[in-house]
PDB file of N, CA and C in Angstrom:
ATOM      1  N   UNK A   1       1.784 -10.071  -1.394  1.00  0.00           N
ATOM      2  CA  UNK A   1       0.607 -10.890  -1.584  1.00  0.00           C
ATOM      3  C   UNK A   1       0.559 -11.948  -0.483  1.00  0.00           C
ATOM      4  N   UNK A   2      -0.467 -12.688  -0.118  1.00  0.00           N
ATOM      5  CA  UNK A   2      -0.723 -13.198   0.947  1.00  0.00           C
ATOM      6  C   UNK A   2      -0.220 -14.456   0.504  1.00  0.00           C
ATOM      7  N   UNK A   3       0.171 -15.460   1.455  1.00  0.00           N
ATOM      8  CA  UNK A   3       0.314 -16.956   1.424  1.00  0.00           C
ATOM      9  C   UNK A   3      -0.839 -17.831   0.649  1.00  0.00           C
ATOM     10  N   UNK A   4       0.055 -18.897   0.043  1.00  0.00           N
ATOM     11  CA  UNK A   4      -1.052 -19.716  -0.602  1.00  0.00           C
ATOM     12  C   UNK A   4      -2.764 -20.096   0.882  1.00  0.00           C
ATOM     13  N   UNK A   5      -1.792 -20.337   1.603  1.00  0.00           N
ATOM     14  CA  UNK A   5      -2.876 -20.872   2.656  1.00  0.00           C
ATOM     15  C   UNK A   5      -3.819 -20.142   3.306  1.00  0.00           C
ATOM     16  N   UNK A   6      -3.062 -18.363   3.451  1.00  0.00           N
ATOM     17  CA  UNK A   6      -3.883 -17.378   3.538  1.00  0.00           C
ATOM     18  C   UNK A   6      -4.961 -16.931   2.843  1.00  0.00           C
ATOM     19  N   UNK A   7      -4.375 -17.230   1.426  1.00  0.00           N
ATOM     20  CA  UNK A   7      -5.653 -17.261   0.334  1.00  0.00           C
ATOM     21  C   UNK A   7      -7.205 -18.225   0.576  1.00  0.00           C
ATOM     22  N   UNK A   8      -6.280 -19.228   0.727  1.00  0.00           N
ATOM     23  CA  UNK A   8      -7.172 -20.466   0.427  1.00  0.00           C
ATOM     24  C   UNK A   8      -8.103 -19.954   1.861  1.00  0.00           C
ATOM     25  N   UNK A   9      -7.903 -19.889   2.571  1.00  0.00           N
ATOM     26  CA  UNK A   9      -8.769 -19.789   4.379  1.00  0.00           C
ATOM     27  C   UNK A   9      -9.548 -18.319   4.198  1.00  0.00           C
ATOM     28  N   UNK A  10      -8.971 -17.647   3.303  1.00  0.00           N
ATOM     29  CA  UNK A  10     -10.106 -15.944   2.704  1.00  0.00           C
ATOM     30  C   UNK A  10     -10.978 -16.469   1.937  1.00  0.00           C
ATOM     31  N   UNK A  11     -10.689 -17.552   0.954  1.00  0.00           N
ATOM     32  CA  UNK A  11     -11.772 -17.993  -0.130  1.00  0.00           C
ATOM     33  C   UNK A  11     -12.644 -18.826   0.335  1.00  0.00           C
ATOM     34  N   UNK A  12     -12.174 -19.668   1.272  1.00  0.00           N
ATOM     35  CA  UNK A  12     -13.029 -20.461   2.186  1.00  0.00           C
ATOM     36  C   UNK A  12     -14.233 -19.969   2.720  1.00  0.00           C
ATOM     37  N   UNK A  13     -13.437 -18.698   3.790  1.00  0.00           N
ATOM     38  CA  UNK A  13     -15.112 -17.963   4.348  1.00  0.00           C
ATOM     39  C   UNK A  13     -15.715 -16.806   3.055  1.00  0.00           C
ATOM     40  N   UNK A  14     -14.976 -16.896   2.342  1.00  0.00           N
ATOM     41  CA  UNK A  14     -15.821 -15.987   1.306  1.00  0.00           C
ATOM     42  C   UNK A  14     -16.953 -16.979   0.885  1.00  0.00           C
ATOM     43  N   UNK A  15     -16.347 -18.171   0.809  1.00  0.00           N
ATOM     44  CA  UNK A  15     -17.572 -18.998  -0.359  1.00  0.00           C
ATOM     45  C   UNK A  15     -18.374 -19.262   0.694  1.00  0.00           C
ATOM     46  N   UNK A  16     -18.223 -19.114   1.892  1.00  0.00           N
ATOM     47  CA  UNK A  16     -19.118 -19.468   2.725  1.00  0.00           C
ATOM     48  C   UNK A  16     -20.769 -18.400   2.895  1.00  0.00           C
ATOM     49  N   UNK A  17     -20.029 -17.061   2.496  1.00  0.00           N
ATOM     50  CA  UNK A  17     -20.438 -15.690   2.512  1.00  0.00           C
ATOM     51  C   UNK A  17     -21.599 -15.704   1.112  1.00  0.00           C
ATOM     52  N   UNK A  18     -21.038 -15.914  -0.200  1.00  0.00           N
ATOM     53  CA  UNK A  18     -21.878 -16.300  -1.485  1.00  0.00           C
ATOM     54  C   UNK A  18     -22.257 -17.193  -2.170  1.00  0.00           C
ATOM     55  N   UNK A  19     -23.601 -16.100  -2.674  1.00  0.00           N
ATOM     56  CA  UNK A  19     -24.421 -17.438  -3.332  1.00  0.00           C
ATOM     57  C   UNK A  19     -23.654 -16.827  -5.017  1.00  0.00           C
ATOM     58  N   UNK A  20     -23.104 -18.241  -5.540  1.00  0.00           N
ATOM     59  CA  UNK A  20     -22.756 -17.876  -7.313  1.00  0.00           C
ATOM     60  C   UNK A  20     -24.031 -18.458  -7.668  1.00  0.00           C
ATOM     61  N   UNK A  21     -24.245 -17.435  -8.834  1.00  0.00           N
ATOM     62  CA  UNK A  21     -23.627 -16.275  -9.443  1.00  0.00           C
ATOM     63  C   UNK A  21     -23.462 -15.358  -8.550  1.00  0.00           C
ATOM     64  N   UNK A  22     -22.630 -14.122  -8.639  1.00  0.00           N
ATOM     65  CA  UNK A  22     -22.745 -13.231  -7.794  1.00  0.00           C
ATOM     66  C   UNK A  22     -22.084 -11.985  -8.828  1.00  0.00           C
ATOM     67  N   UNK A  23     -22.357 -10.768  -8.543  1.00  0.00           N
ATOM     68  CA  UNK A  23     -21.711  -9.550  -9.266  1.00  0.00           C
ATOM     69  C   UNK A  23     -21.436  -9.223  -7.922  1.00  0.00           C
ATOM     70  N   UNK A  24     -19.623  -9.297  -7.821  1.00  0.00           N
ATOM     71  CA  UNK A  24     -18.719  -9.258  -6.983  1.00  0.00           C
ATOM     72  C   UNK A  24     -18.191  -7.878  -7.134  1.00  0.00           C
ATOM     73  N   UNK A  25     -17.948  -7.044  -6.001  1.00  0.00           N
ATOM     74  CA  UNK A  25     -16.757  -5.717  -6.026  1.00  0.00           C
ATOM     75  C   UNK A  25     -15.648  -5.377  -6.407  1.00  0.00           C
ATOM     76  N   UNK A  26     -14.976  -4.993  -6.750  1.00  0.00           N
ATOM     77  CA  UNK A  26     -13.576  -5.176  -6.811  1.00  0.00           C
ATOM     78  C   UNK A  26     -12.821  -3.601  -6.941  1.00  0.00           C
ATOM     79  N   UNK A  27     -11.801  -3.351  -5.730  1.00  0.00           N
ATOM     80  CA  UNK A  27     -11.156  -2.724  -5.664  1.00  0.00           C
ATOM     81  C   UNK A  27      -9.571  -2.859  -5.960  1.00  0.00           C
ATOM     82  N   UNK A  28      -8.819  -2.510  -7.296  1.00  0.00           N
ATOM     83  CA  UNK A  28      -7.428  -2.586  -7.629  1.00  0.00           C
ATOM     84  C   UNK A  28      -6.826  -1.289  -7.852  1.00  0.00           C
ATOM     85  N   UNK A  29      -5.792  -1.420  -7.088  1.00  0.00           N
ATOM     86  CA  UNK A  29      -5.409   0.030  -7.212  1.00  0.00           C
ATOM     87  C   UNK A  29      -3.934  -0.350  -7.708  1.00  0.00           C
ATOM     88  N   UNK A  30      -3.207   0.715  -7.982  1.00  0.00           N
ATOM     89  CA  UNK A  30      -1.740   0.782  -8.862  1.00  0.00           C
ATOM     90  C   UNK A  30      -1.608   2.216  -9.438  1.00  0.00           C
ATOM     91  N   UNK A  31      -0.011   1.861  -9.600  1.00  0.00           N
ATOM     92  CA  UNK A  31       0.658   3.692 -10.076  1.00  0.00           C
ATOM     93  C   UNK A  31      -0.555   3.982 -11.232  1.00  0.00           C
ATOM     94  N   UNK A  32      -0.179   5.326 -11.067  1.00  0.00           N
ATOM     95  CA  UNK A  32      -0.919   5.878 -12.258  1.00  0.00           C
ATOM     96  C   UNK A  32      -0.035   6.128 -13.575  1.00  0.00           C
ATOM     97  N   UNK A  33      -0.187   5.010 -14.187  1.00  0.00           N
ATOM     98  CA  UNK A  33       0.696   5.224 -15.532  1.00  0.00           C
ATOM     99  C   UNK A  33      -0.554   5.412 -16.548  1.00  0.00           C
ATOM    100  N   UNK A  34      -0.227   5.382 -18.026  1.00  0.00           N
ATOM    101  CA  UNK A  34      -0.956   5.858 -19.181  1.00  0.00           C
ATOM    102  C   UNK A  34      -2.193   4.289 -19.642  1.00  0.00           C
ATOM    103  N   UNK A  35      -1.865   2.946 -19.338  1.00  0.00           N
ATOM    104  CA  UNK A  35      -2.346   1.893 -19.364  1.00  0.00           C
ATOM    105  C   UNK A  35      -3.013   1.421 -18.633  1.00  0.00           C
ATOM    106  N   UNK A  36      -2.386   1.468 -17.334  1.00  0.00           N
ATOM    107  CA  UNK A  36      -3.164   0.575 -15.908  1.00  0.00           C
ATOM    108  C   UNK A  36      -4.524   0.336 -16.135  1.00  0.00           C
ATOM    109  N   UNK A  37      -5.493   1.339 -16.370  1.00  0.00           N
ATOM    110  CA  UNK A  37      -6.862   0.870 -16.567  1.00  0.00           C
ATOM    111  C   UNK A  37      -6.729  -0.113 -17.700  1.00  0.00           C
ATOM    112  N   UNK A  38      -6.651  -0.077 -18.652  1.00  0.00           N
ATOM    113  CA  UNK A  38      -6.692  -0.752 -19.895  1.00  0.00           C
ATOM    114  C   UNK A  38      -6.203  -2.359 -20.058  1.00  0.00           C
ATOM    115  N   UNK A  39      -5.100  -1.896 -18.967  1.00  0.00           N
ATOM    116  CA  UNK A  39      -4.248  -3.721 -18.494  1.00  0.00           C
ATOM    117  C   UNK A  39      -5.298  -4.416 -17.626  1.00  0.00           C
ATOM    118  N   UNK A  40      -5.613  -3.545 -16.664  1.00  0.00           N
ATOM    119  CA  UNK A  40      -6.712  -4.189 -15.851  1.00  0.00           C
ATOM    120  C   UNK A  40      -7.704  -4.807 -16.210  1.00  0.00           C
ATOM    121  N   UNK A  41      -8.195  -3.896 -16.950  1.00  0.00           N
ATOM    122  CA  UNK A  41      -9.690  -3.956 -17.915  1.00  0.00           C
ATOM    123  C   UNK A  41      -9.198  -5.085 -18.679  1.00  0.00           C
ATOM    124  N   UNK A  42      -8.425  -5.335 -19.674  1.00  0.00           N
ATOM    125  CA  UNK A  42      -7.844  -6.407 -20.227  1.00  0.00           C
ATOM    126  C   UNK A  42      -7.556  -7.893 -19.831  1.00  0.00           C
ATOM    127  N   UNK A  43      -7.484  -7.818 -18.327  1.00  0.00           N
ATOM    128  CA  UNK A  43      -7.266  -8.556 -17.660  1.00  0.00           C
ATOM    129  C   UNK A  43      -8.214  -9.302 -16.632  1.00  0.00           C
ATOM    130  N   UNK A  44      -9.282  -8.782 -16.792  1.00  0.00           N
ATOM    131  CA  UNK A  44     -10.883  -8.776 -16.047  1.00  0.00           C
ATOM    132  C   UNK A  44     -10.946  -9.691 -17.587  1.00  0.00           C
ATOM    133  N   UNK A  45     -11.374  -8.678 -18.672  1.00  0.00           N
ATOM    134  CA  UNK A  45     -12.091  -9.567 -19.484  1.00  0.00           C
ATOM    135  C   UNK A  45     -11.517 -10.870 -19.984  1.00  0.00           C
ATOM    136  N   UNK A  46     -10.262 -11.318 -19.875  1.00  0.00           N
ATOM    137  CA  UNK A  46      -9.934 -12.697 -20.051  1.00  0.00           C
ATOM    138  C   UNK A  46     -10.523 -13.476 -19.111  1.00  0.00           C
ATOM    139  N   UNK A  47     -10.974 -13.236 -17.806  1.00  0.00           N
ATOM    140  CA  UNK A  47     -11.483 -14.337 -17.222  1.00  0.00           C
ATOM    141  C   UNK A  47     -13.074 -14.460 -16.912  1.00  0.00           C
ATOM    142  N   UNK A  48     -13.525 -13.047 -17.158  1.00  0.00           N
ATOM    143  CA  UNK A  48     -15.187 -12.700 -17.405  1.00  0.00           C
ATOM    144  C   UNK A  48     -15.376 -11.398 -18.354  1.00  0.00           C
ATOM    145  N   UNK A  49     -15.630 -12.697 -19.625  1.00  0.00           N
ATOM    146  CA  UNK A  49     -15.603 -12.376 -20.926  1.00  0.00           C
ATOM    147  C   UNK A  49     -17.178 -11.019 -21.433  1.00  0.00           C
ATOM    148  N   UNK A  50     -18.129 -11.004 -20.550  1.00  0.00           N
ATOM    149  CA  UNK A  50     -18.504 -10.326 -20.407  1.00  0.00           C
ATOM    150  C   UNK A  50     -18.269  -8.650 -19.801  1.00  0.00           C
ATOM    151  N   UNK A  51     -17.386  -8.550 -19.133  1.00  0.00           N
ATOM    152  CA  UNK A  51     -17.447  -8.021 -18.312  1.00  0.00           C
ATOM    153  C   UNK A  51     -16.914  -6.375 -19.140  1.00  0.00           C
ATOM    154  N   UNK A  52     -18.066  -5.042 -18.612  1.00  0.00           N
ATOM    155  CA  UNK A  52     -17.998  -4.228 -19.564  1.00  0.00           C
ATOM    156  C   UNK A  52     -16.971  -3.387 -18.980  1.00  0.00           C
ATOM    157  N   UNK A  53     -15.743  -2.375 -19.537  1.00  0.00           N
ATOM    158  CA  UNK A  53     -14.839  -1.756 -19.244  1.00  0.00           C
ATOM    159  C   UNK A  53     -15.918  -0.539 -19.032  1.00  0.00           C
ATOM    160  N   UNK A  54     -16.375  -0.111 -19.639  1.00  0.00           N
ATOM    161  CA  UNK A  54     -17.179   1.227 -19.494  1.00  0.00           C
ATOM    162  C   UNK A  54     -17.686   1.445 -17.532  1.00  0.00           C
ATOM    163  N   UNK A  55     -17.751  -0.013 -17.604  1.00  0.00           N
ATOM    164  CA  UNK A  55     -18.174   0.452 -15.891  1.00  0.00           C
ATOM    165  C   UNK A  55     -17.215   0.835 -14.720  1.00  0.00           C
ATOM    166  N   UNK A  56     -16.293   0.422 -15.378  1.00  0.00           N
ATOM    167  CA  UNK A  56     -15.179   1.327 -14.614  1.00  0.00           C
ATOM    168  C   UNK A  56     -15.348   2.641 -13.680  1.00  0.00           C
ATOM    169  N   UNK A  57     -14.969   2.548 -12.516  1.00  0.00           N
ATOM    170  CA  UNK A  57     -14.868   4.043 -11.626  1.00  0.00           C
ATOM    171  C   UNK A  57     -13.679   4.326 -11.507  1.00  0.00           C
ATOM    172  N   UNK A  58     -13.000   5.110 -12.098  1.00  0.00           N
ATOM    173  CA  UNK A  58     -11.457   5.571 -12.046  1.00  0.00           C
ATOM    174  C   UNK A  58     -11.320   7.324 -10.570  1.00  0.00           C
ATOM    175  N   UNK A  59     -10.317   7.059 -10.117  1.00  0.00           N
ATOM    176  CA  UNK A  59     -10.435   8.126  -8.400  1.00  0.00           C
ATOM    177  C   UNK A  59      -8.700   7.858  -8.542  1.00  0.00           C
ATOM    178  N   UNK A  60      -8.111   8.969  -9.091  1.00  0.00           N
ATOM    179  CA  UNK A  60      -6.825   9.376  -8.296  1.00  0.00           C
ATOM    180  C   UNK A  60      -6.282   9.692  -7.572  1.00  0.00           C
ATOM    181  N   UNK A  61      -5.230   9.833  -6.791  1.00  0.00           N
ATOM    182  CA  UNK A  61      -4.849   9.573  -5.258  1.00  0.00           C
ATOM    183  C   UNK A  61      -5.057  11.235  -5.096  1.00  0.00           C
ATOM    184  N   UNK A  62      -5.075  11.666  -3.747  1.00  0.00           N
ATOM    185  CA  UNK A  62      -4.776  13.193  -3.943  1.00  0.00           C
ATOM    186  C   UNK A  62      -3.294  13.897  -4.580  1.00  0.00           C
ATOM    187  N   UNK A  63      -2.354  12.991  -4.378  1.00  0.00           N
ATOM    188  CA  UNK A  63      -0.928  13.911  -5.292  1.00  0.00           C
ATOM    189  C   UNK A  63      -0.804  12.973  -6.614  1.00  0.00           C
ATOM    190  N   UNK A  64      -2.106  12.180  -7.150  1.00  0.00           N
ATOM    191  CA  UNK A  64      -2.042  11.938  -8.512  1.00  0.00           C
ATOM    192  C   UNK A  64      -1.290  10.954  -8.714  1.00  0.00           C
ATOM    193  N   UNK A  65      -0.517  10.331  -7.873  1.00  0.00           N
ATOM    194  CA  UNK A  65       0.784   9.026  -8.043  1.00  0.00           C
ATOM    195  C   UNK A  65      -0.131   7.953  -7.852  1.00  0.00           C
ATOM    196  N   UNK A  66      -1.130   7.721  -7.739  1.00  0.00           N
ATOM    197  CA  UNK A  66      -1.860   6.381  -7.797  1.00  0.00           C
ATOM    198  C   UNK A  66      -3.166   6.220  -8.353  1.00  0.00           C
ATOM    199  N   UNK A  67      -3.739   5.526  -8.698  1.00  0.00           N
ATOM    200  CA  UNK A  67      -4.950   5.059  -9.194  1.00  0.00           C
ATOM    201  C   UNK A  67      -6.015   3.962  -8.720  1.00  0.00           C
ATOM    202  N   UNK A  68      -7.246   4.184  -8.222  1.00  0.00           N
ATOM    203  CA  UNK A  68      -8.117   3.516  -8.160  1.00  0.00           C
ATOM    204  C   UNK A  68      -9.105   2.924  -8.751  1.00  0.00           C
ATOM    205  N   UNK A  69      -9.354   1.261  -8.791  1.00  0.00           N
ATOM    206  CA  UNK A  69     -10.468   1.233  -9.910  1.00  0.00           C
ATOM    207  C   UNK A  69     -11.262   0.582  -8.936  1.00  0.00           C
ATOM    208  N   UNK A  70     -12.648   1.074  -9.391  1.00  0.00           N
ATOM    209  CA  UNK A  70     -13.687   0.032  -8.827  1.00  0.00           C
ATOM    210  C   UNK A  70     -14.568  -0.645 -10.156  1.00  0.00           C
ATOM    211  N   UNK A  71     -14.702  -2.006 -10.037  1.00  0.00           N
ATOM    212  CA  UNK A  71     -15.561  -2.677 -10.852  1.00  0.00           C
ATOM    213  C   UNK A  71     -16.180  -3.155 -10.119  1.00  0.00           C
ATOM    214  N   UNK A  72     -17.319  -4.120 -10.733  1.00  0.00           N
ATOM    215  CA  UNK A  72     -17.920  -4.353 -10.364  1.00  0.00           C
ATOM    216  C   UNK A  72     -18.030  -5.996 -11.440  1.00  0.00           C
ATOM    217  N   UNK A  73     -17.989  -7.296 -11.397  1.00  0.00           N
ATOM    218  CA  UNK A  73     -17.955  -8.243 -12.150  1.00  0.00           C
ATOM    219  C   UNK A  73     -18.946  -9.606 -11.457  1.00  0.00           C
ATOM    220  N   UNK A  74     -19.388 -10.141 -12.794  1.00  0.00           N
ATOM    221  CA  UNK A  74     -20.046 -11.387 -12.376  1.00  0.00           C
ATOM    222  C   UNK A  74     -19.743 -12.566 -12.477  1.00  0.00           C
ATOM    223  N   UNK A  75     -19.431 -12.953 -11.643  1.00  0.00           N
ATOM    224  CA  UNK A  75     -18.654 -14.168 -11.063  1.00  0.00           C
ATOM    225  C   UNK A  75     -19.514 -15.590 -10.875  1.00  0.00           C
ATOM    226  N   UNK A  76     -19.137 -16.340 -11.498  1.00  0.00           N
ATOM    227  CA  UNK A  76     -19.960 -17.552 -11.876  1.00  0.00           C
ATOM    228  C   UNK A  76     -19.595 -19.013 -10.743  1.00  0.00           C
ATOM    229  N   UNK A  77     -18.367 -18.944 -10.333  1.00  0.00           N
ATOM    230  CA  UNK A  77     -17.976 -19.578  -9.102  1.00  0.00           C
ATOM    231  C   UNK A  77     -16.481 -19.043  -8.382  1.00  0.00           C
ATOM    232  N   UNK A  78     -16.460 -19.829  -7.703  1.00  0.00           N
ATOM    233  CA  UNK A  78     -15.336 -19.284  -6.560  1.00  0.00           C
ATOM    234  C   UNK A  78     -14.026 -19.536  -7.595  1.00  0.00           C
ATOM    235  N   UNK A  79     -13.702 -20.572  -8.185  1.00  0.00           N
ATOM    236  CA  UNK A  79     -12.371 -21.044  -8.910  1.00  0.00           C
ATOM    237  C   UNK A  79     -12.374 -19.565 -10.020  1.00  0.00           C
ATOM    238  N   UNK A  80     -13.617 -19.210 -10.417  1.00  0.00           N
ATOM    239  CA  UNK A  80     -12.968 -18.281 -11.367  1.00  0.00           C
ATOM    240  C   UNK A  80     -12.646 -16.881 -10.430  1.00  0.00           C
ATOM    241  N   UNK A  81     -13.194 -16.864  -9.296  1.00  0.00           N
ATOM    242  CA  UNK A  81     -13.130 -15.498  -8.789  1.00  0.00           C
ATOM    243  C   UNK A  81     -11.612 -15.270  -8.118  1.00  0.00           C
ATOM    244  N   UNK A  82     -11.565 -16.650  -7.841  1.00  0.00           N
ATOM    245  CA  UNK A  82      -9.688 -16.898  -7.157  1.00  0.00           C
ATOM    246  C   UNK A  82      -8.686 -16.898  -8.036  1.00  0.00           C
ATOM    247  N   UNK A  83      -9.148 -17.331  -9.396  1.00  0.00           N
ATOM    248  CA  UNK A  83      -8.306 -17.114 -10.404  1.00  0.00           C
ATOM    249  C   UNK A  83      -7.855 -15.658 -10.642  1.00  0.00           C
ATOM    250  N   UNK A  84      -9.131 -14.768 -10.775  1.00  0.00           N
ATOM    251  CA  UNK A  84      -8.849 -13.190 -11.231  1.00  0.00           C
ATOM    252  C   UNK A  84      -8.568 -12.648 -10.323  1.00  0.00           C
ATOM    253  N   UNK A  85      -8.223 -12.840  -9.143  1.00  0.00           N
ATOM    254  CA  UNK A  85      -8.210 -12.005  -7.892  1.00  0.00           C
ATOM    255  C   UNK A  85      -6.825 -12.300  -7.677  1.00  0.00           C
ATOM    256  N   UNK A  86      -5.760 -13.836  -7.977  1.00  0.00           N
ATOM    257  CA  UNK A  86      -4.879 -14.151  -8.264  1.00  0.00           C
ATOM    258  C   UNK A  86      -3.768 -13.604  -8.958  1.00  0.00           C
ATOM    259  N   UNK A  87      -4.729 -13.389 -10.556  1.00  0.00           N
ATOM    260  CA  UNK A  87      -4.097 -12.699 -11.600  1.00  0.00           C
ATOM    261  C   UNK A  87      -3.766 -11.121 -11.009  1.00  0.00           C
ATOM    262  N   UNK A  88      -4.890 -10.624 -10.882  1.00  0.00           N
ATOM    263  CA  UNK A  88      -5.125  -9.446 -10.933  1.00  0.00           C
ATOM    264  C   UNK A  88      -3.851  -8.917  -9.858  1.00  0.00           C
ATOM    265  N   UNK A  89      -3.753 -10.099  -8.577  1.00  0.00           N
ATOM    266  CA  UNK A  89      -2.805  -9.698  -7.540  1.00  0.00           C
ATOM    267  C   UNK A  89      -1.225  -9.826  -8.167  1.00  0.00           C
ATOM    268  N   UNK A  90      -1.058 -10.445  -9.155  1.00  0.00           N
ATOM    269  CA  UNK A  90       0.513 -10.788  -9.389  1.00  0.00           C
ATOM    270  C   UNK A  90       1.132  -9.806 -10.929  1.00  0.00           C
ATOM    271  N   UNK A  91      -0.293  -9.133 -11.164  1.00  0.00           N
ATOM    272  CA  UNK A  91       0.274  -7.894 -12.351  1.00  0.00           C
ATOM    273  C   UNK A  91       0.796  -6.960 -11.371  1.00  0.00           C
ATOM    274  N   UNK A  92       2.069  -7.144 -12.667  1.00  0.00           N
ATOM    275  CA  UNK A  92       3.384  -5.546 -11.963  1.00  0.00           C
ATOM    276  C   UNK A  92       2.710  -4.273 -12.028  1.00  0.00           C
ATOM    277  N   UNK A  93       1.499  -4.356 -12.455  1.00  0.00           N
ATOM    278  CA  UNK A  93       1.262  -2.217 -12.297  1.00  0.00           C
ATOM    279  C   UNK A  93       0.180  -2.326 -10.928  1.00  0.00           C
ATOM    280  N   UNK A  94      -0.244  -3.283 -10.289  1.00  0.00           N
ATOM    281  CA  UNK A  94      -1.021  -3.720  -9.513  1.00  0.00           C
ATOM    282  C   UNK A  94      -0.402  -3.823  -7.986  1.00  0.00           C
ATOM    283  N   UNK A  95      -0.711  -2.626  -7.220  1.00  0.00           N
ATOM    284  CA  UNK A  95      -0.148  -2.760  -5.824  1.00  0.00           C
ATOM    285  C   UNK A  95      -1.264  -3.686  -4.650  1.00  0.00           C
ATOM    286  N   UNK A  96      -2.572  -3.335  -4.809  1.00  0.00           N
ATOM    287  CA  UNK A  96      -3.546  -3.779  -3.609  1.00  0.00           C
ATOM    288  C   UNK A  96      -4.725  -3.684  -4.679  1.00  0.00           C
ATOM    289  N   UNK A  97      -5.389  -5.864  -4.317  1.00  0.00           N
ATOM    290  CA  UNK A  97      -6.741  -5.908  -4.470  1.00  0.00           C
ATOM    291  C   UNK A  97      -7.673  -5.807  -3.097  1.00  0.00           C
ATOM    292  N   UNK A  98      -8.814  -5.494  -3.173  1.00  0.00           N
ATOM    293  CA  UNK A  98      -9.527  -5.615  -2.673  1.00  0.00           C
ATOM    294  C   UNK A  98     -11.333  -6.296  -2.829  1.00  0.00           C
TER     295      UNK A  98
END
């Protein structure tokens, strides 16, 4: 995961980039175990309580050892989007956000 300061200087020109509200992208990928979506998904909706699991795009690697999710979430300011992007980066089934 990147440096605190690395973060902070990505969120910087990001907020520079959006207008909040925004329905933000999000690419998390991790092993393919029996949960990962569900932790994820679990883990989205603690910080955007709206946010529907059904929209989920699930894409397995070609030899099946990994998992891709794409969501898609609406993000109300930068502190909450750094928060989940935070979280999302420091769960153990969680290799790369995007």
């Amino acid at each position: 995961m990147a440096s605190d300061a690395e973060m902070k200087a990505a969120f910087d020109r990001l907020e520079q980039l959006l207008e909040f509200p925004v329905d933000f992208p999000l690419k998390v990928m991790g092993r393919r175990v029996d949960d990962f979506a569900q932790q994820v998904s679990d883990l989205v909706r603690s910080h955007v309580p709206g946010f529907d699991p059904a929209t989920i795009e699930l894409r397995p690697s070609s030899q099946g050892n990994w998992l891709s999710l794409t969501l898609t979430v609406h993000i109300e300011s930068r502190v909450q989007l750094e928060m989940l992007y935070r979280e999302l980066g420091a769960h153990p089934l969680v290799r790369v956000v995007l």
